[in-house]
PDB file of N, CA and C in Angstrom:
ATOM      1  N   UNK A   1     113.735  77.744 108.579  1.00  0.00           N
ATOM      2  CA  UNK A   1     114.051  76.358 108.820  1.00  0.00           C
ATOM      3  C   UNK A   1     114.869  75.752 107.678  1.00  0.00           C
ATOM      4  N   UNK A   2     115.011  76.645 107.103  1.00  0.00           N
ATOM      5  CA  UNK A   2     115.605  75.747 105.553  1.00  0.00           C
ATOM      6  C   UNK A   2     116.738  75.906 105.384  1.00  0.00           C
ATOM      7  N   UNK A   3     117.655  76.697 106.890  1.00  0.00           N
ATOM      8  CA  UNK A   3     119.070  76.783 106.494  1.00  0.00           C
ATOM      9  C   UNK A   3     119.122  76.148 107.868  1.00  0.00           C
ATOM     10  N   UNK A   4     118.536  75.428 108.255  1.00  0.00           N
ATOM     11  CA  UNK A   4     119.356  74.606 109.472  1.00  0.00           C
ATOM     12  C   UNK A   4     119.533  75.347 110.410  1.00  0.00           C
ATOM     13  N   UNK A   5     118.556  75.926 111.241  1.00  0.00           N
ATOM     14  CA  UNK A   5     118.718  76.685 112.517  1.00  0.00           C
ATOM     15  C   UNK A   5     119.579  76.324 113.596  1.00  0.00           C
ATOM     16  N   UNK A   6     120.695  77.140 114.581  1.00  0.00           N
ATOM     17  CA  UNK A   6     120.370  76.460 115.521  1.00  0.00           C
ATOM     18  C   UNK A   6     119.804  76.019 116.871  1.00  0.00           C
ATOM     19  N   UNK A   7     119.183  75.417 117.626  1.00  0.00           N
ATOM     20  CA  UNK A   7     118.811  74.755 118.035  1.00  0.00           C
ATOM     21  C   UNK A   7     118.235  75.759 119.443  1.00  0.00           C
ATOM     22  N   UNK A   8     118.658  76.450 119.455  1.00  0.00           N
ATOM     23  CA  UNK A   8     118.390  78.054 120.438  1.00  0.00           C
ATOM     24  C   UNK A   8     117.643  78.738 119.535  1.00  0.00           C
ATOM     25  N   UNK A   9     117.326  78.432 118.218  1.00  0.00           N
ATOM     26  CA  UNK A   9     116.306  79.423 117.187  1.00  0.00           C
ATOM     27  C   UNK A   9     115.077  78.681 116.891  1.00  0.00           C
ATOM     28  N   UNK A  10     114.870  77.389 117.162  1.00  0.00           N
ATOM     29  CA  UNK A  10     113.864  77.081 117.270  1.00  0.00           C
ATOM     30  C   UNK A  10     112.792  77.085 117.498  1.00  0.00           C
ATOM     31  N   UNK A  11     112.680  77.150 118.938  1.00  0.00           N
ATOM     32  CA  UNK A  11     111.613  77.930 119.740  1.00  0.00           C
ATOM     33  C   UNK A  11     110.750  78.936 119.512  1.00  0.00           C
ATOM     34  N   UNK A  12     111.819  80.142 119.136  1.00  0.00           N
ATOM     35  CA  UNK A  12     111.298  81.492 118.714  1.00  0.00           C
ATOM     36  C   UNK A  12     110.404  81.297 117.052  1.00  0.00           C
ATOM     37  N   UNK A  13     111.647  80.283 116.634  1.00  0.00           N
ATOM     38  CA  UNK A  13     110.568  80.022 114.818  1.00  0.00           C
ATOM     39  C   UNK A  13     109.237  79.640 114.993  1.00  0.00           C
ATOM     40  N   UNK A  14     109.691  78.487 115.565  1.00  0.00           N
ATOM     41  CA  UNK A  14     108.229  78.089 116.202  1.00  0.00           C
ATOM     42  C   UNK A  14     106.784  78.990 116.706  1.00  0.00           C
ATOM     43  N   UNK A  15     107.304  79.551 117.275  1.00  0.00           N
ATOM     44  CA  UNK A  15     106.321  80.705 117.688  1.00  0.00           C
ATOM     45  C   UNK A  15     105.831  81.520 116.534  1.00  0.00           C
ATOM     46  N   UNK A  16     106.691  81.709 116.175  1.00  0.00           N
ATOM     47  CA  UNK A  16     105.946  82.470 114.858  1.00  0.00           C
ATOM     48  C   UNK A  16     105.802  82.114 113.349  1.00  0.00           C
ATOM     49  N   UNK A  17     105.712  80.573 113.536  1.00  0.00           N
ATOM     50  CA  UNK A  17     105.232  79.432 112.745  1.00  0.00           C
ATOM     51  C   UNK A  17     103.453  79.256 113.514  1.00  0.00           C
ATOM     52  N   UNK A  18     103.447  79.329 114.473  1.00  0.00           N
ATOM     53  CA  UNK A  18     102.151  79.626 115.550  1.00  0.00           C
ATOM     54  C   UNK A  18     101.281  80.627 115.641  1.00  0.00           C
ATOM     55  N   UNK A  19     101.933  81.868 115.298  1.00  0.00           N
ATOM     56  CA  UNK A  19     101.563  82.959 115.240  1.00  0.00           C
ATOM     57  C   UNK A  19     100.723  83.407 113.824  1.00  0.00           C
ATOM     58  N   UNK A  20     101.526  83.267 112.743  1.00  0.00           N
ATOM     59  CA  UNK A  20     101.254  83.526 111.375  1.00  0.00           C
ATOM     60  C   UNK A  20     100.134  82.547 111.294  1.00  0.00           C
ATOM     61  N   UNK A  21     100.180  81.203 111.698  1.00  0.00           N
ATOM     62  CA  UNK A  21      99.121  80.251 111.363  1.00  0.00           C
ATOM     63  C   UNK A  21      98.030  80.968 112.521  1.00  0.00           C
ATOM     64  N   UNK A  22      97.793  81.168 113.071  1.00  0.00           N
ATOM     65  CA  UNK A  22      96.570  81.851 114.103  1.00  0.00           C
ATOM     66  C   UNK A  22      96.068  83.124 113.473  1.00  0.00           C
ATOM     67  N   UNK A  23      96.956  83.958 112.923  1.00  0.00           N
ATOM     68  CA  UNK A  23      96.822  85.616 112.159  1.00  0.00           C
ATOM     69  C   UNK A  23      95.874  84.700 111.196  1.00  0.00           C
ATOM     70  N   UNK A  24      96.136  83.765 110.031  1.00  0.00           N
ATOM     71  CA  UNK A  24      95.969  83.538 108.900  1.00  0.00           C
ATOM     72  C   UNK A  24      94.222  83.050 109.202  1.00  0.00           C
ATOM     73  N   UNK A  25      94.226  82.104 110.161  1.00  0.00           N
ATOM     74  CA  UNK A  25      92.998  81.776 110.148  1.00  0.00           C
ATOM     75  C   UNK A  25      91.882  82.212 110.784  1.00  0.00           C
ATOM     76  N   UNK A  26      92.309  83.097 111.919  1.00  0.00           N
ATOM     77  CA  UNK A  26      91.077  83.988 112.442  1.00  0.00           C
ATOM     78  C   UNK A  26      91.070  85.030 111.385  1.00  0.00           C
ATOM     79  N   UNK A  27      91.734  85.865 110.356  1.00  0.00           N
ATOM     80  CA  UNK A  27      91.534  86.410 109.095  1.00  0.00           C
ATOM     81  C   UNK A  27      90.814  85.680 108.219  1.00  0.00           C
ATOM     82  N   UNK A  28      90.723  84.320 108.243  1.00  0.00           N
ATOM     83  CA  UNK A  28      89.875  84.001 106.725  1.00  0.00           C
ATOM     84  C   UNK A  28      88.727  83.613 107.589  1.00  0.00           C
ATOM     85  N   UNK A  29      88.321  83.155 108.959  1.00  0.00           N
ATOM     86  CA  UNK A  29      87.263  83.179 109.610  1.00  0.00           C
ATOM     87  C   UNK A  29      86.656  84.746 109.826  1.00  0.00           C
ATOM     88  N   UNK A  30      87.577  85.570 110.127  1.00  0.00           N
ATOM     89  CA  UNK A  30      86.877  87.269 109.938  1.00  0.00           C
ATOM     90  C   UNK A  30      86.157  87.234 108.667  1.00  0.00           C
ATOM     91  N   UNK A  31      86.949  87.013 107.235  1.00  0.00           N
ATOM     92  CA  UNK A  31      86.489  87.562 106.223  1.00  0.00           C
ATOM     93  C   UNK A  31      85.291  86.806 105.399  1.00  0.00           C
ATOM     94  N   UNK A  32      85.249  85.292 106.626  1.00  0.00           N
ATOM     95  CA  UNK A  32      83.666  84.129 106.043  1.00  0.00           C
ATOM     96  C   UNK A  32      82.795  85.193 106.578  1.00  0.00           C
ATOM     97  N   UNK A  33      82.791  85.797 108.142  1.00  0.00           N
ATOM     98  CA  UNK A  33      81.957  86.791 108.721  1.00  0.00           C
ATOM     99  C   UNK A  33      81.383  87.767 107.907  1.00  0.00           C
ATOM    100  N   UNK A  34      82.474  88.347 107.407  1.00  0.00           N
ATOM    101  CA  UNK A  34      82.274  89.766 107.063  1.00  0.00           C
ATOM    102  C   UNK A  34      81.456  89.314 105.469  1.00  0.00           C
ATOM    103  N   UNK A  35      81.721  88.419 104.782  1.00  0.00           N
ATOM    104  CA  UNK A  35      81.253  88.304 103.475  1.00  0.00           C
ATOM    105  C   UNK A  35      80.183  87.615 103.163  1.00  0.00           C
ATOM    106  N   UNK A  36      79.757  86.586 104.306  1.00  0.00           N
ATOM    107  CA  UNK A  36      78.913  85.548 103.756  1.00  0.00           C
ATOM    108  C   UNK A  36      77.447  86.080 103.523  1.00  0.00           C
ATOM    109  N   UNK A  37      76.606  85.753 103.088  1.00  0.00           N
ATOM    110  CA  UNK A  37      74.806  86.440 102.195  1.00  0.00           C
ATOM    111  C   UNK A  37      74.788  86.338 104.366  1.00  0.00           C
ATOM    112  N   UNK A  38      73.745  86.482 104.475  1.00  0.00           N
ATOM    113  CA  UNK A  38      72.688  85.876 105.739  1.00  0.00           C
ATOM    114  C   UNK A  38      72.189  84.893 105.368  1.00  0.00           C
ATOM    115  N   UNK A  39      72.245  84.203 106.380  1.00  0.00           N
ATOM    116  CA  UNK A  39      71.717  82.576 106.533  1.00  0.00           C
ATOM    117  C   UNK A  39      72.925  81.620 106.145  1.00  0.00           C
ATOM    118  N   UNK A  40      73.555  81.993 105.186  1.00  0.00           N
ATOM    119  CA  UNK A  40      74.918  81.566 104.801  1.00  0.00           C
ATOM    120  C   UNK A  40      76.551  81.179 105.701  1.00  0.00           C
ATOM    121  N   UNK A  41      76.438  81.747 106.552  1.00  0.00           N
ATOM    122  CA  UNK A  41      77.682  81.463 107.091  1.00  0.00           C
ATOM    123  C   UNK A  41      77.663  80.383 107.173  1.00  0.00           C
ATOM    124  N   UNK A  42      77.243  79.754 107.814  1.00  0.00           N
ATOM    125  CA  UNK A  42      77.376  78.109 108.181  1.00  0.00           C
ATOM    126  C   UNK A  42      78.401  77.324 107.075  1.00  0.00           C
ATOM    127  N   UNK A  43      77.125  77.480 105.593  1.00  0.00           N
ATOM    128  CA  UNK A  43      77.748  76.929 104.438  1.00  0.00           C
ATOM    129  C   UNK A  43      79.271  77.397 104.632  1.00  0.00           C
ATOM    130  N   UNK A  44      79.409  79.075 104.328  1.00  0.00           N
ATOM    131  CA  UNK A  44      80.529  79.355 103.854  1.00  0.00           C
ATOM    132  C   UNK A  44      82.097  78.634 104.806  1.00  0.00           C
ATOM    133  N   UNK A  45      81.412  78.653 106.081  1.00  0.00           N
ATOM    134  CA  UNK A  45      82.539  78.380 106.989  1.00  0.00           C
ATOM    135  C   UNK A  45      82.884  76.543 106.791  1.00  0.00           C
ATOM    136  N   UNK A  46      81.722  75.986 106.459  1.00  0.00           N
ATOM    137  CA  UNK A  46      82.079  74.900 105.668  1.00  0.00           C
ATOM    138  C   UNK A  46      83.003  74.788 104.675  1.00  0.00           C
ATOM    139  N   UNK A  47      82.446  75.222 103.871  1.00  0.00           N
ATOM    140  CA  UNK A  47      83.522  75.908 102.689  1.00  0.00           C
ATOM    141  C   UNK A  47      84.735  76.053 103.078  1.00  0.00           C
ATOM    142  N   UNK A  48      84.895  76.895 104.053  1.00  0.00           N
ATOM    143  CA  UNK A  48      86.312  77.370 104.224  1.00  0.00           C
ATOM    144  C   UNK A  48      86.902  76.253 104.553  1.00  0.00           C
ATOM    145  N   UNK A  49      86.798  75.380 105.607  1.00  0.00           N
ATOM    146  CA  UNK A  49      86.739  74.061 106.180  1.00  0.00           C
ATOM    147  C   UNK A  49      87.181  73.071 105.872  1.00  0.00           C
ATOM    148  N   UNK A  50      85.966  72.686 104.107  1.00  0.00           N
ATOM    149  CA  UNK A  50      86.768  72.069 103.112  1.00  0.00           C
ATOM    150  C   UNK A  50      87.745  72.692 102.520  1.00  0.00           C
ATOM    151  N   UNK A  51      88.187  73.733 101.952  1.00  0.00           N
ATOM    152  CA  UNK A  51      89.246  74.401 101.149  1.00  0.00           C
ATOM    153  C   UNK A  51      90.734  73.804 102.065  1.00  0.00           C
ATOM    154  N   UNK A  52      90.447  74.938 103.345  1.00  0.00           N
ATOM    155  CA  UNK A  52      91.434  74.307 103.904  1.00  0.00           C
ATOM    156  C   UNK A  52      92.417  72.990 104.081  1.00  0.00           C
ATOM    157  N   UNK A  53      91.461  72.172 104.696  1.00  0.00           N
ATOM    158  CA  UNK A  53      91.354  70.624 104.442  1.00  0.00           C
ATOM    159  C   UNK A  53      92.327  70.087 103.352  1.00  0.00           C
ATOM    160  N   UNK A  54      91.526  70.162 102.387  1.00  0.00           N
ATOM    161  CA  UNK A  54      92.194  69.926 101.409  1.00  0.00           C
ATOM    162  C   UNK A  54      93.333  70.555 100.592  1.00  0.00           C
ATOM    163  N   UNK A  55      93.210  71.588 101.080  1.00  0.00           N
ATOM    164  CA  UNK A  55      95.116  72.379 100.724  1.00  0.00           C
ATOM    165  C   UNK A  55      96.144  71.716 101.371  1.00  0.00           C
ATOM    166  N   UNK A  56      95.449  71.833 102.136  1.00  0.00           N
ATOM    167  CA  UNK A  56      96.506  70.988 103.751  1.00  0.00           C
ATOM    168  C   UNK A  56      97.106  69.973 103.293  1.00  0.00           C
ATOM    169  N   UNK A  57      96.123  68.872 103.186  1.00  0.00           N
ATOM    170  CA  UNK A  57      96.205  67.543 102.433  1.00  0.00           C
ATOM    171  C   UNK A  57      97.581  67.223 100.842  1.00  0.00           C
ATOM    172  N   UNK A  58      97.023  68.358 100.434  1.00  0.00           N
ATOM    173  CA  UNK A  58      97.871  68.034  99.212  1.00  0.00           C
ATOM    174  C   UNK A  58      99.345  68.817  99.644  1.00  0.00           C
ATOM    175  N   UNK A  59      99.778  69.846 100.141  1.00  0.00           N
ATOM    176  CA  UNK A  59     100.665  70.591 100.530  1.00  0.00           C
ATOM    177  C   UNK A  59     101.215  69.461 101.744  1.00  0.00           C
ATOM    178  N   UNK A  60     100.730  68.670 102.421  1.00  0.00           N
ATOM    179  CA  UNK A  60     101.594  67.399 102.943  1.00  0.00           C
ATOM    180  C   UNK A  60     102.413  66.473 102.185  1.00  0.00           C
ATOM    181  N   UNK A  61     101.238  65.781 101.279  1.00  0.00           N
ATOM    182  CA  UNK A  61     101.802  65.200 100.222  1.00  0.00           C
ATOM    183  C   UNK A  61     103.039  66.050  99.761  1.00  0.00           C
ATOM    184  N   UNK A  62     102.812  66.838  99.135  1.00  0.00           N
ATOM    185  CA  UNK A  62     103.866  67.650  98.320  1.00  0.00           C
ATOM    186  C   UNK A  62     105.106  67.870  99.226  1.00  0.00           C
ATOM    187  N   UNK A  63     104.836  68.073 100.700  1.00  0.00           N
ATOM    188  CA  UNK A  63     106.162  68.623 101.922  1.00  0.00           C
ATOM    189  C   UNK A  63     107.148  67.546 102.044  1.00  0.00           C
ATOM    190  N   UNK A  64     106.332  66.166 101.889  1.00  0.00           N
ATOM    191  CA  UNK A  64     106.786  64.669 102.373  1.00  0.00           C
ATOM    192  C   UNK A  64     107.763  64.573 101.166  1.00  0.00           C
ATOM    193  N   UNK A  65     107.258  64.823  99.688  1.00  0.00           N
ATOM    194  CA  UNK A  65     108.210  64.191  98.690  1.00  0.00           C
ATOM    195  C   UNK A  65     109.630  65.225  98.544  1.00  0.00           C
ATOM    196  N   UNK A  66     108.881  66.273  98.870  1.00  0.00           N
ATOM    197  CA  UNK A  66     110.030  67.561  98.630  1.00  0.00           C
ATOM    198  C   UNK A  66     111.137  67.525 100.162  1.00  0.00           C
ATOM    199  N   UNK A  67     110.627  67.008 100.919  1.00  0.00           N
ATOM    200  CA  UNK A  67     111.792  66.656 102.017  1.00  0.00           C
ATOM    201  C   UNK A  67     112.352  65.395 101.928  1.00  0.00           C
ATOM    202  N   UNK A  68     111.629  64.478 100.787  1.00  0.00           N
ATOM    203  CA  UNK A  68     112.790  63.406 100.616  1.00  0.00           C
ATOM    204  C   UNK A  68     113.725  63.772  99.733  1.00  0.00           C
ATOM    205  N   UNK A  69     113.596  64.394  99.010  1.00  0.00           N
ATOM    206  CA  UNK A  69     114.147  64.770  97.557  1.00  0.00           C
ATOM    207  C   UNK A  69     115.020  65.736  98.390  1.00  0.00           C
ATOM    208  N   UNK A  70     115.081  66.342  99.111  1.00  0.00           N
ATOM    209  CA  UNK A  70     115.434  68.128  99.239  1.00  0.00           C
ATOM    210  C   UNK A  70     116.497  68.053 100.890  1.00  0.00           C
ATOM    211  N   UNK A  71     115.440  67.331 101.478  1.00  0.00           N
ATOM    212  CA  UNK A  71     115.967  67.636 102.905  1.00  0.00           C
ATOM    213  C   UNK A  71     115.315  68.688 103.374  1.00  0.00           C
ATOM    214  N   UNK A  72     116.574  69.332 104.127  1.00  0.00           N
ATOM    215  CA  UNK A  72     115.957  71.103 105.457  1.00  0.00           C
ATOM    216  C   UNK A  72     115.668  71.617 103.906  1.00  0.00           C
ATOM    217  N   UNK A  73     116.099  71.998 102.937  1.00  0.00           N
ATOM    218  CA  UNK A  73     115.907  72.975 101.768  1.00  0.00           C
ATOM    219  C   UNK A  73     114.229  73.033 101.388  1.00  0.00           C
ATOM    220  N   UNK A  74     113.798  71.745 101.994  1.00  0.00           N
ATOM    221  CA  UNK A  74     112.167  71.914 100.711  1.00  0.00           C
ATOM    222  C   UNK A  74     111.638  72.632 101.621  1.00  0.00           C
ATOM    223  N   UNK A  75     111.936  73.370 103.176  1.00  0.00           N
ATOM    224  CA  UNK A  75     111.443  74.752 103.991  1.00  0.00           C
ATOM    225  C   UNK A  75     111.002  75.490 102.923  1.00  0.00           C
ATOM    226  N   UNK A  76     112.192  75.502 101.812  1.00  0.00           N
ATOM    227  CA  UNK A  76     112.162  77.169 101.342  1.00  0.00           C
ATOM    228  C   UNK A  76     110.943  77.017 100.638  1.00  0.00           C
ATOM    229  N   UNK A  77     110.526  75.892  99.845  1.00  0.00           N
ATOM    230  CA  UNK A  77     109.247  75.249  99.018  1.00  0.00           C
ATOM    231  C   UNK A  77     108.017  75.916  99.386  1.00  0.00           C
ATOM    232  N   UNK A  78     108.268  75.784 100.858  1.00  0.00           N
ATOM    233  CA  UNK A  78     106.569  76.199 101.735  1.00  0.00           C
ATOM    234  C   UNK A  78     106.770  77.632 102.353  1.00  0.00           C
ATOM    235  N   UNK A  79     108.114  78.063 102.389  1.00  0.00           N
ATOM    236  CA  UNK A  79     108.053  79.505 102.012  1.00  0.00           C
ATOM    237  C   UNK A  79     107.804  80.170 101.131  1.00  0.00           C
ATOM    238  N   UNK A  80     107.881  79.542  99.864  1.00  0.00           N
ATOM    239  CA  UNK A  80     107.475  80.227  98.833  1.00  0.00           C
ATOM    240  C   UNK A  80     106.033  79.916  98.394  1.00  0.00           C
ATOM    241  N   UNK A  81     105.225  79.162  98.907  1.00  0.00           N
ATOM    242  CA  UNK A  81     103.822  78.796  99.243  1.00  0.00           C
ATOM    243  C   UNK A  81     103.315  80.214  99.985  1.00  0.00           C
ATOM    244  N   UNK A  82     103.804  80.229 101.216  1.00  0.00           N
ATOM    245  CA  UNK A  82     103.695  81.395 102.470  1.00  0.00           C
ATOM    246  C   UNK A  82     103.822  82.811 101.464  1.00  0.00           C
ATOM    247  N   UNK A  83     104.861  83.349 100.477  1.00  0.00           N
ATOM    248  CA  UNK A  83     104.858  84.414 100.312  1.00  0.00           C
ATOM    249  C   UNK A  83     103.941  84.185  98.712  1.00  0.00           C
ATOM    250  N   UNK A  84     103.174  83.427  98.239  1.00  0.00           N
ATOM    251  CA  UNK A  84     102.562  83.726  97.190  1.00  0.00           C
ATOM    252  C   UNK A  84     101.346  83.853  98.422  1.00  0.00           C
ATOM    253  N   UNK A  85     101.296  83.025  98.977  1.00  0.00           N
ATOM    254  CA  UNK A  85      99.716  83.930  99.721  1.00  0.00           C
ATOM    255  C   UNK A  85     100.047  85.221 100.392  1.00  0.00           C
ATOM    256  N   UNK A  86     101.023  85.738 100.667  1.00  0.00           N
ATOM    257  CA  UNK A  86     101.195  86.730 101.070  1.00  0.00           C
ATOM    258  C   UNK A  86     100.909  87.732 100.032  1.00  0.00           C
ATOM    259  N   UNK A  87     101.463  87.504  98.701  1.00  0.00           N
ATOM    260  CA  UNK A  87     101.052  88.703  97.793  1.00  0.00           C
ATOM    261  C   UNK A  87      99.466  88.484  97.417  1.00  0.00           C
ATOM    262  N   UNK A  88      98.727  87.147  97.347  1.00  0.00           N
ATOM    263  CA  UNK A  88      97.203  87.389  97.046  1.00  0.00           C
ATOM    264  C   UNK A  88      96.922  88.411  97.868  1.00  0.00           C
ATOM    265  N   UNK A  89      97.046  88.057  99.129  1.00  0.00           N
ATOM    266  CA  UNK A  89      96.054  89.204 100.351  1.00  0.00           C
ATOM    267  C   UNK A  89      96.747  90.356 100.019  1.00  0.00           C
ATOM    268  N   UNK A  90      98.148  90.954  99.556  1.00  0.00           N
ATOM    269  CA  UNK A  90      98.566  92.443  99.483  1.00  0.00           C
ATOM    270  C   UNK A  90      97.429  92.817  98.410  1.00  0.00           C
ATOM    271  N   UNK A  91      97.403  92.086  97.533  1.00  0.00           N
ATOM    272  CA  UNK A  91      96.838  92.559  96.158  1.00  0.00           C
ATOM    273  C   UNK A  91      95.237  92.603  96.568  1.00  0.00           C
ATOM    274  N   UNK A  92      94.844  91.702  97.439  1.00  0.00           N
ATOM    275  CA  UNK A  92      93.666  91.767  97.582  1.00  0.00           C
ATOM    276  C   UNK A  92      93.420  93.197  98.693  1.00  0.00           C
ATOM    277  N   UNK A  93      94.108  93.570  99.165  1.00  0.00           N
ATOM    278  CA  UNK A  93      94.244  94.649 100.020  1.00  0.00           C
ATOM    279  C   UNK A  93      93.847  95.950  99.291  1.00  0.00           C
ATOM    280  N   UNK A  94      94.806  95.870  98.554  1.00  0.00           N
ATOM    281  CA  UNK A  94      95.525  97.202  97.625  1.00  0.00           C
ATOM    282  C   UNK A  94      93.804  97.370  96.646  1.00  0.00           C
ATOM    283  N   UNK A  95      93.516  96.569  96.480  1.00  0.00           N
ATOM    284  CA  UNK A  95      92.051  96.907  95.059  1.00  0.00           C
ATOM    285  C   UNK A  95      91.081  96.909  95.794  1.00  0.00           C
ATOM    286  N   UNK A  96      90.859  96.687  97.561  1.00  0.00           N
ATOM    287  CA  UNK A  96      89.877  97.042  97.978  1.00  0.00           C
ATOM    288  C   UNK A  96      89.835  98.526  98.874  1.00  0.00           C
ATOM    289  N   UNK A  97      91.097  98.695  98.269  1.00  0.00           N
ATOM    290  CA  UNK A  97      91.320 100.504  99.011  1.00  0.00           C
ATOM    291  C   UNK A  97      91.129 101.260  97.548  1.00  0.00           C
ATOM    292  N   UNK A  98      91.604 100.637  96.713  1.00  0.00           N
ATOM    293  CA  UNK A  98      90.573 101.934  95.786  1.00  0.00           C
ATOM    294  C   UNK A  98      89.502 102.001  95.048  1.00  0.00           C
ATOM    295  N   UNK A  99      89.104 103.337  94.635  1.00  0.00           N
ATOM    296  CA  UNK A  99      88.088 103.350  94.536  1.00  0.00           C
ATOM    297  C   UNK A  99      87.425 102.933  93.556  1.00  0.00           C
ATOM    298  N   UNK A 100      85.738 102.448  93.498  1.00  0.00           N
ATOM    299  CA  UNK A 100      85.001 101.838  92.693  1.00  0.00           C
ATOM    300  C   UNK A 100      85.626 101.869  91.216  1.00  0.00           C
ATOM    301  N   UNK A 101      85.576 103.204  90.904  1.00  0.00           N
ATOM    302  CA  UNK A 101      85.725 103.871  89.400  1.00  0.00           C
ATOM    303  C   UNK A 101      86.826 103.412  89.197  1.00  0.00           C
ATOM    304  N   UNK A 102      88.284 103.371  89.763  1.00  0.00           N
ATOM    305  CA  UNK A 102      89.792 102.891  89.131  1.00  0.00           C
ATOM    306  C   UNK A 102      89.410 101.848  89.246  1.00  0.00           C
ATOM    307  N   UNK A 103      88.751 100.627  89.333  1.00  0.00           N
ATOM    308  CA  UNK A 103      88.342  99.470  89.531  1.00  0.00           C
ATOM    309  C   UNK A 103      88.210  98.810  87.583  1.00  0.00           C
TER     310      UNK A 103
END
């Protein structure tokens, strides 16, 4: 979105502006599952809930000033949001495939 699509590319971005956001959050709802003590989920999915929430919140703030300042360009802003969480989860990937001892 940050080079001014046109208008026939939309749609498809869209979709997988839809997509990635659906991957992202049934993954951090998998991984409240998979991690929380017993008896705990509830809390944790709270947790998640608030975290969210409030990322959201401030990453608006931040979208609103950076598209006054920026225009289509402050896209690239929240792309580069998108690919630092992309490398947490690689990294978080990568150290839970090996083993205990290289740990």
């Amino acid at each position: 979105m940050a080079f001014d699509p046109p208008l026939a590319a939309l749609p498809g971005l869209q979709c997988l502006h839809a997509l990635s956001f659906g991957a992202t959050h049934l993954g951090a709802v998998q991984f409240v599952a998979r991690t929380a003590p017993p008896g705990r989920a509830a809390s944790a999915q709270g947790l998640l809930a608030l975290a969210n929430g409030t990322l959201m919140a401030a990453s608006i703030a931040v979208a609103g000033q950076a598209y006054a300042a920026w225009g289509a360009a402050a896209y690239a802003l929240m792309a580069l949001l998108a690919a630092a969480g992309g490398a947490i989860v690689l990294t978080t990937l990568l150290r839970q495939r090996r083993p205990r001892s290289a740990r």
